[in-house]
C-alpha atoms as a PDB file:
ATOM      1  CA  UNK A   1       0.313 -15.869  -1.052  1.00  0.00           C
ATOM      2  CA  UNK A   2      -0.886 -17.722  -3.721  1.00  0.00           C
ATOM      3  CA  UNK A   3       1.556 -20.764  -3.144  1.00  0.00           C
ATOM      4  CA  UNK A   4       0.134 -20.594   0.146  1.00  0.00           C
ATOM      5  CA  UNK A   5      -3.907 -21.554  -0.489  1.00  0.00           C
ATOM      6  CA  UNK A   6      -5.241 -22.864  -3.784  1.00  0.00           C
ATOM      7  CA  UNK A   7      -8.552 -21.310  -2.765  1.00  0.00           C
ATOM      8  CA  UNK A   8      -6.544 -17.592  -2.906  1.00  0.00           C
ATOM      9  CA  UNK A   9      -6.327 -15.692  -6.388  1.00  0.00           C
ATOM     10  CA  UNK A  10      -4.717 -12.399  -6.692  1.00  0.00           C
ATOM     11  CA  UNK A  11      -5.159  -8.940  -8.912  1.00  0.00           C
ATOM     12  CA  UNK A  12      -1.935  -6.679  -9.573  1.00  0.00           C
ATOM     13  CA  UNK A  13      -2.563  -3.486 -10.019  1.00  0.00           C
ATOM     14  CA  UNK A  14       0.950  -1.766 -11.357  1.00  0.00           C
ATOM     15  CA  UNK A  15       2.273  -0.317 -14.912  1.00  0.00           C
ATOM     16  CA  UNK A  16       2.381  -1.918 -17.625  1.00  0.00           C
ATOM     17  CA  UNK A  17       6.515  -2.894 -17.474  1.00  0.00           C
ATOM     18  CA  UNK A  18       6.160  -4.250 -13.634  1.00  0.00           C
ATOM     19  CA  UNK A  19       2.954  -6.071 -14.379  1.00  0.00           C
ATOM     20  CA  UNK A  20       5.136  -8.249 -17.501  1.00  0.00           C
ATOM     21  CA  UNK A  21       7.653  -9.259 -14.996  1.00  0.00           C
ATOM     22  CA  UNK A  22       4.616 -10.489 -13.013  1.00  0.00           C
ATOM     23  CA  UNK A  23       3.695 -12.198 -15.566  1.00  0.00           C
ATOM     24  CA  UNK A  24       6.715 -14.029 -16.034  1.00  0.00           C
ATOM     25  CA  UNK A  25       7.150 -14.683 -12.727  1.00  0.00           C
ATOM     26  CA  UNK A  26       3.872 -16.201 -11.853  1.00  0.00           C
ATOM     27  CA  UNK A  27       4.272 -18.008 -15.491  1.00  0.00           C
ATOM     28  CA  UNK A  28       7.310 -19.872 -13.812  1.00  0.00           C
ATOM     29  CA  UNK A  29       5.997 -20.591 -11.125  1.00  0.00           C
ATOM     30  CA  UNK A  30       2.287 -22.067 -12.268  1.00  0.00           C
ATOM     31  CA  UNK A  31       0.223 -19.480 -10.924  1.00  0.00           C
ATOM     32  CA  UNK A  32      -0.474 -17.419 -13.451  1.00  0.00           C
ATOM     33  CA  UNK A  33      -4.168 -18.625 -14.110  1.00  0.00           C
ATOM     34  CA  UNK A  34      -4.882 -17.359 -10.416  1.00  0.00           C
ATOM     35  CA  UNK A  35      -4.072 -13.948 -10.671  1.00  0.00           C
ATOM     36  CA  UNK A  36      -5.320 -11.044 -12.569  1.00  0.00           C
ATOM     37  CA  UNK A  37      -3.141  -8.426 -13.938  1.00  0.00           C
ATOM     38  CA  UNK A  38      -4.530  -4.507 -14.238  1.00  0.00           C
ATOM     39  CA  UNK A  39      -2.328  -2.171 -15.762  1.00  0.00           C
ATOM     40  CA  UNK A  40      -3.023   0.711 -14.133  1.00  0.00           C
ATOM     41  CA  UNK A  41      -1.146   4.284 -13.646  1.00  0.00           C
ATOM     42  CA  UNK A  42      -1.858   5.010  -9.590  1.00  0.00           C
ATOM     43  CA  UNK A  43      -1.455   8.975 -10.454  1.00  0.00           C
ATOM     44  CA  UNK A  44      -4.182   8.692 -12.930  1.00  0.00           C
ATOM     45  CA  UNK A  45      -6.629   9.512  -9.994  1.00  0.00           C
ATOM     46  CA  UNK A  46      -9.845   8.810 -12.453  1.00  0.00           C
ATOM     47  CA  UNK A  47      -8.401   5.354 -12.769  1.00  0.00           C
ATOM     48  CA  UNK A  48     -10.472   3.314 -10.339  1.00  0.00           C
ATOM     49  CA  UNK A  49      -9.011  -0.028  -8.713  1.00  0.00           C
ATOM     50  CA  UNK A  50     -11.127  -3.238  -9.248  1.00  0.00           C
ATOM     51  CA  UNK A  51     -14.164  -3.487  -7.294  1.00  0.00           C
ATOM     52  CA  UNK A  52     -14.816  -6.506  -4.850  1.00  0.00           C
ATOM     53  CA  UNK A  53     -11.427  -6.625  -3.350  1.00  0.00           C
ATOM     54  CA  UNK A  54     -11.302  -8.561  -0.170  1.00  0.00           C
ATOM     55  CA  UNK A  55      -8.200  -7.406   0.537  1.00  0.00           C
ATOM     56  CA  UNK A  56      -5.657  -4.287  -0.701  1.00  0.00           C
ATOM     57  CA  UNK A  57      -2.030  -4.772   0.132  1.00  0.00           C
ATOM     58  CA  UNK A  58       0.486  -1.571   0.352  1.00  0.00           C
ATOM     59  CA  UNK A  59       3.926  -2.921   0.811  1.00  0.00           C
ATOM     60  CA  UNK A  60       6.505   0.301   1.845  1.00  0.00           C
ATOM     61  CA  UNK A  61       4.726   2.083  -1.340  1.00  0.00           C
ATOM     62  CA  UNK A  62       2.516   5.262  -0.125  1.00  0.00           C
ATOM     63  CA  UNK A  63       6.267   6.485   0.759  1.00  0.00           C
ATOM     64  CA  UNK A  64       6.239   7.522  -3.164  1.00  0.00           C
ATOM     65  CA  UNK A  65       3.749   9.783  -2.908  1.00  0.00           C
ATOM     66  CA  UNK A  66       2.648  13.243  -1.897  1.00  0.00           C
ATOM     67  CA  UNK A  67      -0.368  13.178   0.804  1.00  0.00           C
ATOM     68  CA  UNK A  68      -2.632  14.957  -1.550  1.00  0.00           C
ATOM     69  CA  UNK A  69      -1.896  11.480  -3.979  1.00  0.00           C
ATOM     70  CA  UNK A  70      -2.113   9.124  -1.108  1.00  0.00           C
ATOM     71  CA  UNK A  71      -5.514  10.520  -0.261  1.00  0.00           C
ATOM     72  CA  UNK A  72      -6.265   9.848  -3.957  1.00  0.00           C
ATOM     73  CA  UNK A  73      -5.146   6.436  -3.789  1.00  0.00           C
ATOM     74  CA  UNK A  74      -7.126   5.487  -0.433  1.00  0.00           C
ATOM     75  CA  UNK A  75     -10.225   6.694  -2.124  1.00  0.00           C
ATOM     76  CA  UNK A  76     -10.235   4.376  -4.529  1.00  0.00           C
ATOM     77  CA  UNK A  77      -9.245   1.627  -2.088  1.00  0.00           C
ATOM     78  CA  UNK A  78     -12.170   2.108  -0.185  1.00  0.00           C
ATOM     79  CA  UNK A  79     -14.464   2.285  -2.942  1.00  0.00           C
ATOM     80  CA  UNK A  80     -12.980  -0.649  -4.305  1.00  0.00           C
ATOM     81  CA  UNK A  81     -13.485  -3.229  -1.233  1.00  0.00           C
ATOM     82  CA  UNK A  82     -16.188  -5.927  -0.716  1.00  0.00           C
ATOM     83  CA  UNK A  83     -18.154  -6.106   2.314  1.00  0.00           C
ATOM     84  CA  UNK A  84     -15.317  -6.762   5.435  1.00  0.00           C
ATOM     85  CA  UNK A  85     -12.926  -6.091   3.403  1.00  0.00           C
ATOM     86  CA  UNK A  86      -9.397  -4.464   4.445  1.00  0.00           C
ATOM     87  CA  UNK A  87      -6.644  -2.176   3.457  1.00  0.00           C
ATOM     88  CA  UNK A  88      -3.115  -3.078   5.064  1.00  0.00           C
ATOM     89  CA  UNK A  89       0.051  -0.993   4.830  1.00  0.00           C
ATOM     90  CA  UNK A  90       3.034  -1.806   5.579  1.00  0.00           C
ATOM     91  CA  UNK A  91       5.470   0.590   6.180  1.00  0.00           C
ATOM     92  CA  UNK A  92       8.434   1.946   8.362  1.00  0.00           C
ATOM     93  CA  UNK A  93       6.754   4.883  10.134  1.00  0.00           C
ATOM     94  CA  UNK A  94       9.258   6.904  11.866  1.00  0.00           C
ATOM     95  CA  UNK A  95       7.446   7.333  14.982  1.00  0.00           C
ATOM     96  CA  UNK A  96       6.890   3.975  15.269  1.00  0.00           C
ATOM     97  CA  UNK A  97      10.106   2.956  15.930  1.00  0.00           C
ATOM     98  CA  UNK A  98      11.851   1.455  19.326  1.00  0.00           C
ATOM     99  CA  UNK A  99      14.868   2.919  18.816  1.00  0.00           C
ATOM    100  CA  UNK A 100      15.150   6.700  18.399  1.00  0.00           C
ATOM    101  CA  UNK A 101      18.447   6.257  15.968  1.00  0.00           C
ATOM    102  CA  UNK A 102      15.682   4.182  13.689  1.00  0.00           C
ATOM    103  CA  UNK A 103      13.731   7.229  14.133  1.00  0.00           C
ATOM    104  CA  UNK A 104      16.772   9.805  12.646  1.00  0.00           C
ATOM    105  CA  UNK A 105      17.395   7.206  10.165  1.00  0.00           C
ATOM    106  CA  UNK A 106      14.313   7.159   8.601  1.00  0.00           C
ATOM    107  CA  UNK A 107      13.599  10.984   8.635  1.00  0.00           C
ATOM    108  CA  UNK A 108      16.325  11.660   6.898  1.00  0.00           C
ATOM    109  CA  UNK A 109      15.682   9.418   4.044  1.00  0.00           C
ATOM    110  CA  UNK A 110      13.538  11.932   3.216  1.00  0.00           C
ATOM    111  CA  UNK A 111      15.541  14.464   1.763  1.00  0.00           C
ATOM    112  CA  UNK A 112      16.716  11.383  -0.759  1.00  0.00           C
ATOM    113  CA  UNK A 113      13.174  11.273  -2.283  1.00  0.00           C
ATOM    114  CA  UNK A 114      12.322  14.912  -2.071  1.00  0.00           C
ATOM    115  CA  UNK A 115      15.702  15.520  -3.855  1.00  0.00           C
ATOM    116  CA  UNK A 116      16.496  12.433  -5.592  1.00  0.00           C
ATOM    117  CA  UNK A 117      13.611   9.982  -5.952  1.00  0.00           C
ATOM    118  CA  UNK A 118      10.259  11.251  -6.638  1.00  0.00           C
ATOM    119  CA  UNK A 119      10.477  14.688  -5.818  1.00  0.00           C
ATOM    120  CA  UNK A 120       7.061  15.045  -4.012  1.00  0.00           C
ATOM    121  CA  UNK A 121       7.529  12.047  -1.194  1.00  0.00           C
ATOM    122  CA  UNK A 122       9.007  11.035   2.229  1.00  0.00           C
ATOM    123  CA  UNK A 123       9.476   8.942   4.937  1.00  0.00           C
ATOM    124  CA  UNK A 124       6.063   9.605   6.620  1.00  0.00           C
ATOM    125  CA  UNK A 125       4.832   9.541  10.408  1.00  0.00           C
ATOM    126  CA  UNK A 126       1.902   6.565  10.843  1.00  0.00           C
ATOM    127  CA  UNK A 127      -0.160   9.508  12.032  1.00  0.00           C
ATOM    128  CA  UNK A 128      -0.304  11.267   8.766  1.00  0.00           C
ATOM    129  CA  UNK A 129      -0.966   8.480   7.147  1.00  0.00           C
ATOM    130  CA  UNK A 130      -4.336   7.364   9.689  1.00  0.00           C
ATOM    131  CA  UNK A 131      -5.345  11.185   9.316  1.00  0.00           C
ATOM    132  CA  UNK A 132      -5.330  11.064   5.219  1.00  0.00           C
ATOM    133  CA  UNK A 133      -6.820   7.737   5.566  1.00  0.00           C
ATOM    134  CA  UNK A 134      -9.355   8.951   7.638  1.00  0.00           C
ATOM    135  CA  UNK A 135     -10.233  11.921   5.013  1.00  0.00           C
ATOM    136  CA  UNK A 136     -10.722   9.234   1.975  1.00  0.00           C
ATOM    137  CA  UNK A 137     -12.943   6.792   3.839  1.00  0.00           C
ATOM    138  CA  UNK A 138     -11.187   4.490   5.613  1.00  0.00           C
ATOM    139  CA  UNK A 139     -10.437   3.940   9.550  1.00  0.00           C
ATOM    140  CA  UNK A 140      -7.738   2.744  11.626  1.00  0.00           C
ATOM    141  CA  UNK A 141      -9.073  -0.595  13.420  1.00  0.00           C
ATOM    142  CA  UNK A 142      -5.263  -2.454  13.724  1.00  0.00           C
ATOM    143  CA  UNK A 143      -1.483  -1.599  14.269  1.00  0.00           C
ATOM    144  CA  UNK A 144       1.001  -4.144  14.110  1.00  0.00           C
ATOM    145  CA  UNK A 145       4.478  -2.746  15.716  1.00  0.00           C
ATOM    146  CA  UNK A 146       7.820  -4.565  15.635  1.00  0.00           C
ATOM    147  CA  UNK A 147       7.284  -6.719  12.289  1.00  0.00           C
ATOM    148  CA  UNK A 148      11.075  -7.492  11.306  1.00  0.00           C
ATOM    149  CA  UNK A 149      13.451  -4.789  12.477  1.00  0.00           C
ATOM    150  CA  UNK A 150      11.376  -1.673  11.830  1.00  0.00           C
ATOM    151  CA  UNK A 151       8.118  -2.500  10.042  1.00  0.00           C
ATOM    152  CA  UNK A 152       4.708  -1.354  11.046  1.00  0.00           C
ATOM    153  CA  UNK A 153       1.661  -3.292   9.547  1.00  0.00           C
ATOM    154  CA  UNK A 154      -1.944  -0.944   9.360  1.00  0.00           C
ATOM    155  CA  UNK A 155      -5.099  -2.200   9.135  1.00  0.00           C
ATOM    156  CA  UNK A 156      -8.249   0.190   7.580  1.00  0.00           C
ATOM    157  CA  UNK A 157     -11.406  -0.844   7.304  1.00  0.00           C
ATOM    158  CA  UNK A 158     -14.336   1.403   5.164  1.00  0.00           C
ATOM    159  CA  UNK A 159     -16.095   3.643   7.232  1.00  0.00           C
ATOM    160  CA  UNK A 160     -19.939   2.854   7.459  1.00  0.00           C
ATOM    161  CA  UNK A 161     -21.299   5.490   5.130  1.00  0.00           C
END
């Protein structure tokens, strides 16, 4: 992104640990001085996000969450946004899928979070993820189907209050 346009800076939102090997990274690579780093814990639900955002990426991440902390997390993405600005997610919905094996694959990843990962998350349907979306002021104006093998790209803009 940011090798792509020198106009383009960035903010990172993430814990403290990720947002060092950011750091590092974009230290390497000479972009450091375009991006912003903000530690931030997501579950700290009074923690807002950055206002003016043009743009919020979700990259195969709302999958770590329960609904009721998704619905935290687009709340703050909304409030967050400039004027035209977006939220995408990308994710690999289940019932988005060509293939109905894709389908079965992905719903039962869910037990390995439930059990395993996070305890509280899962492989969710893009329809559960519009509808909480929806609740936390955001709406649905773009799907993206087909993106690599199984990836679905969603596009929310913030509802006109």
């Amino acid at each position: 992104c940011l090798r792509h346009d020198p106009a383009v800076s960035m903010t990172l939102l993430d814990l403290p640990v990720q947002l060092g090997q950011a750091r590092t990274t974009l230290e390497n690579a000479g972009l450091l001085n375009r991006a912003e780093l903000h530690p931030i814990d997501i579950l700290d639900f009074a923690a807002p996000f950055p206002a003016g955002m043009d743009a919020v990426w979700m990259s195969q991440f709302l999958t770590c969450f329960s609904l009721e902390a998704i619905g935290h997390i687009f709340s703050r993405a909304a409030t967050c946004l400039a004027v035209g600005g977006s939220v995408w997610v990308l994710d690999t919905f289940w019932d988005r899928q060509q293939y109905d094996i894709a389908s079965y694959c992905l719903i039962n990843t869910s037990p390995y979070f439930t059990a395993i990962a996070s305890g509280n998350s899962k492989m969710y349907e893009s329809s559960a993820i519009v509808a909480v979306a929806n609740a936390n002021g955001l709406t649905l104006v773009e799907t993206v189907d087909g993106l690599g093998i199984c990836h679905s790209l969603l596009r929310f803009e913030r509802m006109a209050q």
